[in-house]
Protein backbone atom coordinates (compact mmCIF):
# COMPACT_ATOMS: atom_id res chain seq x y z
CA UNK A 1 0.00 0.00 0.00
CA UNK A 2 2.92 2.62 1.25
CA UNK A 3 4.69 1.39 -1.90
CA UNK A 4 2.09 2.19 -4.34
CA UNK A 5 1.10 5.32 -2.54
CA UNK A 6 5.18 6.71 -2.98
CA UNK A 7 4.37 5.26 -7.03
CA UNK A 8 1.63 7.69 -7.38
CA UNK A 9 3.25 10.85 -5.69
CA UNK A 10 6.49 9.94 -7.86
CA UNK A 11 4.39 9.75 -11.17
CA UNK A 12 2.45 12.77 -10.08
CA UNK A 13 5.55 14.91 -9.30
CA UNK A 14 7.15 13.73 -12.34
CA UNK A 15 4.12 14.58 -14.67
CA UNK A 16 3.73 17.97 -12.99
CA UNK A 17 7.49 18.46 -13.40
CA UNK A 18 7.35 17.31 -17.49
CA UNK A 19 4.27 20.03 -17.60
CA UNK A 20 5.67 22.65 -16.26
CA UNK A 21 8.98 22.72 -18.28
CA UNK A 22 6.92 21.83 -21.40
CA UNK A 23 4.23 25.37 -20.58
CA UNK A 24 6.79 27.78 -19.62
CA UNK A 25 6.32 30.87 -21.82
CA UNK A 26 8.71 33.13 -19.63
CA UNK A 27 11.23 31.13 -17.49
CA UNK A 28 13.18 33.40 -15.58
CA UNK A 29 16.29 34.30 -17.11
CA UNK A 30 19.45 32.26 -16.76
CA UNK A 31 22.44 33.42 -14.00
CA UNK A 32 23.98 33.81 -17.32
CA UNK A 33 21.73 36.36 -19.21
CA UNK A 34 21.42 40.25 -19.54
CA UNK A 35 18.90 40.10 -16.65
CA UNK A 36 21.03 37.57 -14.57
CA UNK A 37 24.39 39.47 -15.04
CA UNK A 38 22.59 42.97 -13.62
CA UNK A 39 21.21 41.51 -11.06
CA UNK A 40 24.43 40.03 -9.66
CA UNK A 41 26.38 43.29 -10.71
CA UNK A 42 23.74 45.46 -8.85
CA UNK A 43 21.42 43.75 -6.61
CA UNK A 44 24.42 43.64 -3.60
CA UNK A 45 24.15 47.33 -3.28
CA UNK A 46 20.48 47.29 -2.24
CA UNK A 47 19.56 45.90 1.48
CA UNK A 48 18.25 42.62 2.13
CA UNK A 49 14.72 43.70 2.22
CA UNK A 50 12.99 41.78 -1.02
CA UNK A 51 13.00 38.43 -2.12
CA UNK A 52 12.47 38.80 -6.25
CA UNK A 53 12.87 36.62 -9.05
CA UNK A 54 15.71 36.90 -11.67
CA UNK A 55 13.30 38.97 -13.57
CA UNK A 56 14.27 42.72 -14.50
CA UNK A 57 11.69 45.16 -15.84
CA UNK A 58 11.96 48.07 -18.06
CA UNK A 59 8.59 49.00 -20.00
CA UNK A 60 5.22 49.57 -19.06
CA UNK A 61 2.08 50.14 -21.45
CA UNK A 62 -1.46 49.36 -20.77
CA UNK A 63 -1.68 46.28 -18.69
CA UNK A 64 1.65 44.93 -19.58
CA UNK A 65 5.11 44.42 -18.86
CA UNK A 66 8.45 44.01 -20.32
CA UNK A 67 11.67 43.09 -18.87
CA UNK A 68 14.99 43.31 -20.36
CA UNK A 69 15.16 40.48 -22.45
CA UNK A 70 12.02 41.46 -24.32
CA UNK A 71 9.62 38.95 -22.94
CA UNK A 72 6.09 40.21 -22.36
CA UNK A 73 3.51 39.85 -19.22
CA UNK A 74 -0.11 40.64 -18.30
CA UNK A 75 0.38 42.51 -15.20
CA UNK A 76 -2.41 41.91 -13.02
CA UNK A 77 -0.52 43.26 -9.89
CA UNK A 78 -0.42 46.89 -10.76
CA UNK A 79 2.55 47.66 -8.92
CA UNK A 80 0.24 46.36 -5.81
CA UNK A 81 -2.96 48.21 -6.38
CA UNK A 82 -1.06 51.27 -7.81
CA UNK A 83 -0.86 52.13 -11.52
CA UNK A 84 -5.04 51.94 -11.19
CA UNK A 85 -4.85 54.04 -14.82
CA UNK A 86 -2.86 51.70 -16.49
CA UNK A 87 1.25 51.95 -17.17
CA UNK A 88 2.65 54.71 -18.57
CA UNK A 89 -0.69 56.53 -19.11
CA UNK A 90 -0.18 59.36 -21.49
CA UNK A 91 -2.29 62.34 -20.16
CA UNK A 92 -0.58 61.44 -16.73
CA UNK A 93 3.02 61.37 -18.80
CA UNK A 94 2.20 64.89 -20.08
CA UNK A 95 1.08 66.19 -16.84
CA UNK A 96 4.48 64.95 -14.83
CA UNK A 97 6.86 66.51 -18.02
CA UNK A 98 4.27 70.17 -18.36
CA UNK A 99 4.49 70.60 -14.23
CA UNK A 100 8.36 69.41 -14.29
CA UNK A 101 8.48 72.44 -16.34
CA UNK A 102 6.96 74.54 -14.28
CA UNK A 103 7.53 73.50 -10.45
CA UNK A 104 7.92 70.56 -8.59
CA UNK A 105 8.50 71.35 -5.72
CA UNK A 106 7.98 74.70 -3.43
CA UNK A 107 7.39 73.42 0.40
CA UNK A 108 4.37 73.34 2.29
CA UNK A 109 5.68 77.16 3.71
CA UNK A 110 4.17 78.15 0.50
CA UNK A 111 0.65 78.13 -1.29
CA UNK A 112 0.91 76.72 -4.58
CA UNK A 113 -1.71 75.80 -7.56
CA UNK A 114 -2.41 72.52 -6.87
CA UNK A 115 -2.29 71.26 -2.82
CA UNK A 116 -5.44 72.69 -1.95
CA UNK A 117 -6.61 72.52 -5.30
CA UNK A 118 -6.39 68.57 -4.68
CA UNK A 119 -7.70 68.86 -1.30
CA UNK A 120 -10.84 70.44 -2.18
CA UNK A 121 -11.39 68.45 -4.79
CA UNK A 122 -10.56 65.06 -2.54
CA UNK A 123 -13.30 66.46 -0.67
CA UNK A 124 -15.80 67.45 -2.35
CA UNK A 125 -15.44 64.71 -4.71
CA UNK A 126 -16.16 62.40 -1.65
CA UNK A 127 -19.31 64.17 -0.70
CA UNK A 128 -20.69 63.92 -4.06
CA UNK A 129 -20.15 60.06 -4.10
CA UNK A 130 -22.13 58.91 -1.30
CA UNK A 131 -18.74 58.42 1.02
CA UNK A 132 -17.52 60.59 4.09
CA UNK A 133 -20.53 62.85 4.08
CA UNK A 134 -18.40 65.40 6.82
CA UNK A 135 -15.41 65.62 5.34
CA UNK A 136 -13.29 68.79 5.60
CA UNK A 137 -9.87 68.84 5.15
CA UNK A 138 -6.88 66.83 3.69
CA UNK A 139 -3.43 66.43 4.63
CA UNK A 140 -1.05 65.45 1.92
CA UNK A 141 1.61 63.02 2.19
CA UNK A 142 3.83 61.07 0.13
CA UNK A 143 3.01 57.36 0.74
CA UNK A 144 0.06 55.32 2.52
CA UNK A 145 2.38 54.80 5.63
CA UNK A 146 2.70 58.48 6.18
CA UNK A 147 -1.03 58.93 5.39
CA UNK A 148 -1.98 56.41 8.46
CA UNK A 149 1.03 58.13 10.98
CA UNK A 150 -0.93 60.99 9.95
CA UNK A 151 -4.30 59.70 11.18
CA UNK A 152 -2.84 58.24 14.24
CA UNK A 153 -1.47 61.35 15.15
CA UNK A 154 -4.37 63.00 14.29
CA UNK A 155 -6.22 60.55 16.63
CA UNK A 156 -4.21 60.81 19.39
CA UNK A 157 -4.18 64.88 19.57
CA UNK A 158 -8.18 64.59 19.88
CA UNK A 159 -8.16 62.02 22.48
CA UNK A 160 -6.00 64.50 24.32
CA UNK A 161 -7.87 67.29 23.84
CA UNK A 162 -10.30 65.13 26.02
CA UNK A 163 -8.62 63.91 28.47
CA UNK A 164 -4.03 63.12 29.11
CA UNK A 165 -5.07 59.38 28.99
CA UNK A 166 -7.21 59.21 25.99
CA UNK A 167 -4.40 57.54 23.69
CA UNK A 168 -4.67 54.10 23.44
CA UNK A 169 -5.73 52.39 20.17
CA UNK A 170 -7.44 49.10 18.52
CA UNK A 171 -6.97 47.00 15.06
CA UNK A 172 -7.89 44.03 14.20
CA UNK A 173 -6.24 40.42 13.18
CA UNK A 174 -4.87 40.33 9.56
CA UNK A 175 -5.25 43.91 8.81
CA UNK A 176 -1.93 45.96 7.54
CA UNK A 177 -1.28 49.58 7.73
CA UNK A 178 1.96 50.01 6.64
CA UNK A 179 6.00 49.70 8.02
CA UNK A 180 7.15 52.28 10.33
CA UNK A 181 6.70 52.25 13.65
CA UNK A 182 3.12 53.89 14.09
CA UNK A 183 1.84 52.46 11.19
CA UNK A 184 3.51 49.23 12.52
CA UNK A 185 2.32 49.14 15.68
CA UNK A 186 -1.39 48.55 14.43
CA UNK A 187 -0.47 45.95 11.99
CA UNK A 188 -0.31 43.14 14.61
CA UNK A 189 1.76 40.82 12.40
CA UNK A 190 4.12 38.78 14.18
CA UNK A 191 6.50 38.15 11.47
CA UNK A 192 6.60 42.34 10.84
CA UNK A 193 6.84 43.30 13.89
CA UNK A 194 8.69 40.60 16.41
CA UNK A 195 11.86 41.74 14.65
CA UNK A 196 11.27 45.74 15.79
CA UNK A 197 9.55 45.25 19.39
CA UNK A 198 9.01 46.80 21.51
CA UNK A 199 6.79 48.84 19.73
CA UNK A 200 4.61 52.11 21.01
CA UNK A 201 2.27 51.05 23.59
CA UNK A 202 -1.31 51.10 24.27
CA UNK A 203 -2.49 49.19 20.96
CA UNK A 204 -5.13 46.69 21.32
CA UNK A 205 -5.80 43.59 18.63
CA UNK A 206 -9.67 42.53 18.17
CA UNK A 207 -10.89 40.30 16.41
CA UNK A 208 -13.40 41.50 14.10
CA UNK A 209 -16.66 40.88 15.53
CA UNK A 210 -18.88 42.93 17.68
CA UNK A 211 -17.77 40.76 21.44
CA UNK A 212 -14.59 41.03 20.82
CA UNK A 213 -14.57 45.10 20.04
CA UNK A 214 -16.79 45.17 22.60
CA UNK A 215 -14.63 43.85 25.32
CA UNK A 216 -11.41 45.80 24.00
CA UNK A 217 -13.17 49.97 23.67
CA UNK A 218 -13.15 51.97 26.62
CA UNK A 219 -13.11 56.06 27.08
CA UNK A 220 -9.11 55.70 26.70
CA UNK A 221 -9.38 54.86 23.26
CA UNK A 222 -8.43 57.80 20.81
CA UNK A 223 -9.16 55.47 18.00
CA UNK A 224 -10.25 52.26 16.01
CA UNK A 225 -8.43 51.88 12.73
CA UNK A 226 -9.49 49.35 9.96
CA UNK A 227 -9.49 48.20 6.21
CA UNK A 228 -12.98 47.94 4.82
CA UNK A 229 -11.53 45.47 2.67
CA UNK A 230 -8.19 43.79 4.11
CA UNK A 231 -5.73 43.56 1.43
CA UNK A 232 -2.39 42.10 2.24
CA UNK A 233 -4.48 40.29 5.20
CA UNK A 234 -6.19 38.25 2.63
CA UNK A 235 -8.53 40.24 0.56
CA UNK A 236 -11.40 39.86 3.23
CA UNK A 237 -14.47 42.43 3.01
CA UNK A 238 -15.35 43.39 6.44
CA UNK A 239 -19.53 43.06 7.22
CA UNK A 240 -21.22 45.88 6.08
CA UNK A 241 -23.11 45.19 9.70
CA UNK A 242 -20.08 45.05 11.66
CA UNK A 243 -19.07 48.40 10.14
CA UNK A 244 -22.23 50.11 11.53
CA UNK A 245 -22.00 48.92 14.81
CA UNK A 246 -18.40 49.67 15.30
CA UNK A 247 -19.12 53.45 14.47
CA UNK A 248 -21.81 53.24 17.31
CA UNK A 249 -19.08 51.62 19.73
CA UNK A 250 -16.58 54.11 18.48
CA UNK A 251 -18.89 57.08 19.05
CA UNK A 252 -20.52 56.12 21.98
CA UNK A 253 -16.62 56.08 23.61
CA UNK A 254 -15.53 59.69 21.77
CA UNK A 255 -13.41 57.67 19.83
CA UNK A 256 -12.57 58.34 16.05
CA UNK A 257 -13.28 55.97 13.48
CA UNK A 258 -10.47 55.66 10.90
CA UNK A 259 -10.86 53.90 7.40
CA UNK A 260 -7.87 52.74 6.21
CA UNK A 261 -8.77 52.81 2.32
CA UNK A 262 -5.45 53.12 0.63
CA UNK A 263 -5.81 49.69 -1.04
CA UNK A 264 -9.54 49.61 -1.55
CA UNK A 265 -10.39 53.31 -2.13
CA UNK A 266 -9.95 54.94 -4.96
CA UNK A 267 -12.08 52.83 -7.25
CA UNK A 268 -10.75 49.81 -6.16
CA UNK A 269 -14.21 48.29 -4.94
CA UNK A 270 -16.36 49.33 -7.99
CA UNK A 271 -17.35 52.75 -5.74
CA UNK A 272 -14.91 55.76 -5.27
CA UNK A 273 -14.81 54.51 -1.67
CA UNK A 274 -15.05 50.72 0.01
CA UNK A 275 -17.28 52.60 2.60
CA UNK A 276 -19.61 54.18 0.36
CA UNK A 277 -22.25 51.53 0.85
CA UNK A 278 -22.48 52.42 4.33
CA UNK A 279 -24.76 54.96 5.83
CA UNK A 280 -24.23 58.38 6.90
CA UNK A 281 -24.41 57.71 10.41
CA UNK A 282 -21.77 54.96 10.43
CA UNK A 283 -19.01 56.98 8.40
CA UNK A 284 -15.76 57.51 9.31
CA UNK A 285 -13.77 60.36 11.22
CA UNK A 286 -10.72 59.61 8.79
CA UNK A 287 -9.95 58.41 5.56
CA UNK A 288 -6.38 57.51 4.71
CA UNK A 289 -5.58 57.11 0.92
CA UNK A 290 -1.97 56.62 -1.91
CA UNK A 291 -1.78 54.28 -4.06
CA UNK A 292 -4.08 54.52 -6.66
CA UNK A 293 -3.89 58.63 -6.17
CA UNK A 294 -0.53 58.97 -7.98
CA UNK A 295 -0.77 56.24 -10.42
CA UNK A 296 3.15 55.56 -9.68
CA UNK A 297 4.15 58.92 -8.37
CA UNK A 298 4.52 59.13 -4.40
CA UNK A 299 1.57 60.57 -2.92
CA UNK A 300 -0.80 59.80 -0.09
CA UNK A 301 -3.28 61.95 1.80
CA UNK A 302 -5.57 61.66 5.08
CA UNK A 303 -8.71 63.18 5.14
CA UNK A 304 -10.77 64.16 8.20
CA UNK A 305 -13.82 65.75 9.42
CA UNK A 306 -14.22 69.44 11.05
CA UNK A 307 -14.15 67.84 14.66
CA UNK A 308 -10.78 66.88 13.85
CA UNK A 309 -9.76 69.82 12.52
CA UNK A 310 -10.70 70.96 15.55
CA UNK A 311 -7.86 69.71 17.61
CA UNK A 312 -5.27 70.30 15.57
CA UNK A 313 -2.51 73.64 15.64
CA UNK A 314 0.15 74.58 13.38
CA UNK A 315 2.81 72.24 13.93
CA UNK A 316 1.31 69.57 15.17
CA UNK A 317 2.38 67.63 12.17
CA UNK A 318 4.28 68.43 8.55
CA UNK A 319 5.85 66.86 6.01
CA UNK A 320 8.80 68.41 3.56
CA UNK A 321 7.44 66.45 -0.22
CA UNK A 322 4.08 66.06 0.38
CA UNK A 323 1.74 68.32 -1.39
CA UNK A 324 4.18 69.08 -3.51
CA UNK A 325 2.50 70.63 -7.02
CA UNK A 326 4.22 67.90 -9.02
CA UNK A 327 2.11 64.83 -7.43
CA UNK A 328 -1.20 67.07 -6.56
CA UNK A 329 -1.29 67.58 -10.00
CA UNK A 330 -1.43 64.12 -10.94
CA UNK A 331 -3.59 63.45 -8.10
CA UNK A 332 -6.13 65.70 -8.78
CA UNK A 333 -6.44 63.92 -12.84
CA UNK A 334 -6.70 60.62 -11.50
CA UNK A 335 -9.30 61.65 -8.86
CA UNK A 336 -11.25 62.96 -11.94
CA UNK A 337 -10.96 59.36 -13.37
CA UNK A 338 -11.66 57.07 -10.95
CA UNK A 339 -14.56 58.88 -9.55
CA UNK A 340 -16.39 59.08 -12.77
CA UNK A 341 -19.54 56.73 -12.32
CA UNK A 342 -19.09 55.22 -16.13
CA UNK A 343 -15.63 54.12 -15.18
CA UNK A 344 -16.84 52.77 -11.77
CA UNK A 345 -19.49 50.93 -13.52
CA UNK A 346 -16.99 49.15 -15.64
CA UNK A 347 -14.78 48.32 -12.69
CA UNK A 348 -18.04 46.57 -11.54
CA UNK A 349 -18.56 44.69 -14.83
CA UNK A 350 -14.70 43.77 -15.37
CA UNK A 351 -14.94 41.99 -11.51
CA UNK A 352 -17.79 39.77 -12.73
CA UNK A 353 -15.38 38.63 -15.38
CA UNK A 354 -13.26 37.94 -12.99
CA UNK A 355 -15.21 36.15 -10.46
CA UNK A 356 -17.13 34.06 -13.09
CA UNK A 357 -14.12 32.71 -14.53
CA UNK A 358 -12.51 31.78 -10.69
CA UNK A 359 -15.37 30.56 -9.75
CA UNK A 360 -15.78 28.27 -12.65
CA UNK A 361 -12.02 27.24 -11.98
CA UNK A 362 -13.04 26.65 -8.80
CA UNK A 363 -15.22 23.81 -9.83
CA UNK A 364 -12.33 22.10 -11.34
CA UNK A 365 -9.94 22.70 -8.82
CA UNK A 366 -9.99 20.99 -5.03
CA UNK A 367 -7.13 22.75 -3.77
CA UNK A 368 -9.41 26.23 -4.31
CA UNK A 369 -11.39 27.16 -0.89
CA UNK A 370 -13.10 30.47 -1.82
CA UNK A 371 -13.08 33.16 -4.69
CA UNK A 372 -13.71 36.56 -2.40
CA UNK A 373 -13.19 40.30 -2.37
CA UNK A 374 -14.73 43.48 -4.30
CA UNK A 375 -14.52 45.24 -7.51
CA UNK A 376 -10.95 44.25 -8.77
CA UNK A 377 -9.71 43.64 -5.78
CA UNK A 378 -10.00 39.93 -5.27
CA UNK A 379 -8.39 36.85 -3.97
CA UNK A 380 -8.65 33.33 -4.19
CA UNK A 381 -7.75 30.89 -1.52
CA UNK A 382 -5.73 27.91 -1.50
CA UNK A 383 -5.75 24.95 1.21
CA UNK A 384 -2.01 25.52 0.95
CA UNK A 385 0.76 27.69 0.50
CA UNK A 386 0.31 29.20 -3.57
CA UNK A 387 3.72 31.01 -3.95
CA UNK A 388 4.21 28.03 -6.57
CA UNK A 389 0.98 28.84 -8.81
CA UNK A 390 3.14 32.87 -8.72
CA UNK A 391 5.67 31.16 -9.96
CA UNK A 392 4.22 29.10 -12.40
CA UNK A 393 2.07 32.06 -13.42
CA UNK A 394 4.83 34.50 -13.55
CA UNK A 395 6.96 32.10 -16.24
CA UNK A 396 3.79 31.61 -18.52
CA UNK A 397 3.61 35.42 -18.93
CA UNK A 398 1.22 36.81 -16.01
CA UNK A 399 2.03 38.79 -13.02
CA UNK A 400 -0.05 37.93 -9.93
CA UNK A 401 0.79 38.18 -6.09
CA UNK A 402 -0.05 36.88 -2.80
CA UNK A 403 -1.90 37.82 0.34
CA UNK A 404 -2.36 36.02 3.48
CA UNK A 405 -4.41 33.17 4.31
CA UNK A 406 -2.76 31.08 1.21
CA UNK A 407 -4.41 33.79 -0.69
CA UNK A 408 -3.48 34.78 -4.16
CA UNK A 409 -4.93 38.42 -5.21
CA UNK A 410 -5.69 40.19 -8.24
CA UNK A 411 -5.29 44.09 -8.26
CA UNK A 412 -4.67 44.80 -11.83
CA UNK A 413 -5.52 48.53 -13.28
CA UNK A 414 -9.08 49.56 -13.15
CA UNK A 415 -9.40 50.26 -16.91
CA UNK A 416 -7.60 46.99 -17.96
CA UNK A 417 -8.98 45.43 -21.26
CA UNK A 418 -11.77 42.64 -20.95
CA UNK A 419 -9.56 40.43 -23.82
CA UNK A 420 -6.58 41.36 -21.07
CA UNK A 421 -8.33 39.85 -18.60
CA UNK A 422 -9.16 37.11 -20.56
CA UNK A 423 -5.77 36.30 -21.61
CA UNK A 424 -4.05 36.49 -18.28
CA UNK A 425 -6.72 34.58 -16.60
CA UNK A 426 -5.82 31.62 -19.03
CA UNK A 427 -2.71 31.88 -18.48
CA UNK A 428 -3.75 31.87 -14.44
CA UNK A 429 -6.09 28.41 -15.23
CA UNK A 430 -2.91 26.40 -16.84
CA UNK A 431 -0.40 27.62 -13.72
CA UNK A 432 -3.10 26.16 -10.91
CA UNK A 433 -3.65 23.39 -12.98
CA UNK A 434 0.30 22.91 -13.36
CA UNK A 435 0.42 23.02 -9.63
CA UNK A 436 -2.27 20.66 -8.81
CA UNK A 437 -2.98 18.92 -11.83
């Protein structure tokens, strides 16, 4: 029996083996190629931060990429949830050489044309779509990290205001909100932050559901930060239901309620914002955005309500890049895209592509536990570990990445090409079925 179960795994393995070789479109380049010798001549200069494959890009159009040796690839990672607008996107290309041209960069002691240009129109914008009905102001940063310090901050100044011991804050299991020490502090992942402990105090982890916020909130909680839609935790929409009764918990304790939407705002979910389902009375205090807002170009933002405002004094926070004309300026055009209800629609119509045709691989696949998430940002979830179906994917020509929970997600740009998506998720089919044939 043992010997003719070890017959089967060894004519398996060898079959998937045979396969694999026998599909590859795109193996990554030999030691010996242009892409190998770079990386060996250049990669020991750079910090041992990234694990990457020998694969070395240098073109971008549409929904596709090129690396040095020519080779082609659907790109259905959008720089993680980034280049929403598509690579190299030419009214965004003529904005960043006109402004280069004129300034780039004045500091925030200055007025210029476009910071509060983009501000205003970040907020008004939001109003108009059915999301933060109270916002008021914006503070522009240069990355999603800076735009949740921000918040915190922000938070933790109001609680103050209220009373000295009014600083403590919650998250939740699997959420992410970024790498520096604030930021790092609420993402309560062991393997990010074990390595950097301690880290500042006072942060609380719930689970979310309404008994375990329940037991955590108290009147020394400044605030409550979460991801309507967790990304990197494993593309996992958050209960519309849940959402509403945390904003009760969160106001009945003069807490603020902040959104963490830089992955699944901008678009990302089919609406301008994840939260724009949600009713008026359950919206948050503070909206932290970047990706998506610069297409490529560092840029970030928090938003926040008048009762914020409230608390805050110059000084009380600053930044020396962001705001800077340069990447308001492409802000502000890509806020004029992604908020435009045709294109939203479409985003909503492209994700039913998407979840048709994973669902229907689904049905062919065991190893495939759930096809979940929003808009186009989805994941699907493996009863194992699916860093070989990345792989696999990756040297057949399509660029997809992980998540947690043995999650693979899909971010690609918003306005990518239904025959795009079409190709690459054929190309996604034979890698899964490579994998577990």
């Amino acid at each position: 029996m043992l010997r003719a179960t070890r017959l089967r795994s060894f004519q398996r393995s060898f079959t998937t083996s045979r396969y694999l070789q026998a599909s590859l479109k795109n193996p990554d380049p030999a030691s010996d190629s242009k892409s190998g010798k770079f990386i060996q001549e250049n990669s020991k200069y750079s910090v041992t931060t990234y694990s990457r494959p020998n694969v070395v890009f240098e073109k971008g159009e549409k929904a596709f990429l090129w690396d040095v040796e020519g080779r082609k690839y659907v790109d259905f990672t959008a720089g993680i949830a980034v280049t929403a607008l598509r690579h190299s996107h030419p009214e965004i290309s003529k904005i960043l050489y006109d402004q280069s041209t004129k300034l780039i960069h004045s500091s925030n002691l200055y007025h210029n044309l476009w910071t509060n240009r983009l501000s205003r129109e970040l907020v008004e914008t939001t109003r108009e779509s059915g999301g933060m009905h109270d916002a008021s102001r914006v503070f522009l940063a240069n990355s999603g990290t800076e735009a949740n310090e921000a918040a915190l901050k922000f938070a933790r100044k109001y609680g103050k205001t209220i009373d000295e011991s009014k600083t403590e804050f919650i998250t939740f299991t699997n959420s992410f909100h970024g790498r520096s020490m604030g930021a790092l502090s609420v993402t309560p992942n062991p393997k990010y932050q074990s390595p950097f402990a301690p880290l500042i105090p006072g942060v609380h982890v719930a689970e979310p559901t309404l008994e375990s916020i329940s037991k955590l909130i108290n009147d020394k909680t400044a605030g409550v930060i979460i991801e309507p839609i967790q990304g990197e935790g494993g593309v996992r929409p958050v209960p519309t239901e849940f959402l509403i009764e945390l904003k009760k918990l969160t106001k009945k304790h003069n807490a603020l309620l902040i959104f963490d939407e830089i992955q699944c705002g901008l678009g990302r979910s089919g609406r301008l914002w994840a939260h724009g389902k949600l009713p008026k009375e359950a919206h948050p205090d503070i909206v932290t955005m970047a990706k998506a807002l610069g297409n490529g170009f560092p840029i970030g933002a928090t938003m926040i309500t008048e009762n914020v405002e409230k608390a805050l004094k110059v000084g009380d926070h600053g930044t020396t890049y962001g705001g800077n004309p340069l990447g308001a300026r492409v802000g502000s055009y890509v806020l004029s895209q992604v908020s435009d209800k045709e294109f939203l629609q479409n985003v909503s119509t492209k994700s039913e592509l998407f979840k048709k045709e994973l669902n229907s691989l689904k049905e062919e696949v065991d190893e495939i536990v759930e096809v979940r998430g929003e808009g186009l940002l989805l994941g699907v979830q493996f009863k194992s570990d699916p860093s070989k179906i990345v792989d696999a994917a990756r040297e057949r020509g399509l660029l997809v990445i992980t998540a947690g929970g043995n999650t693979v997600r899909f971010v690609p740009a918003l306005n990518i090409e239904e025959d795009v998506i079409k190709e690459g998720l054929a190309i996604f089919k034979d890698a899964v079925k490579a994998v577990f044939p």
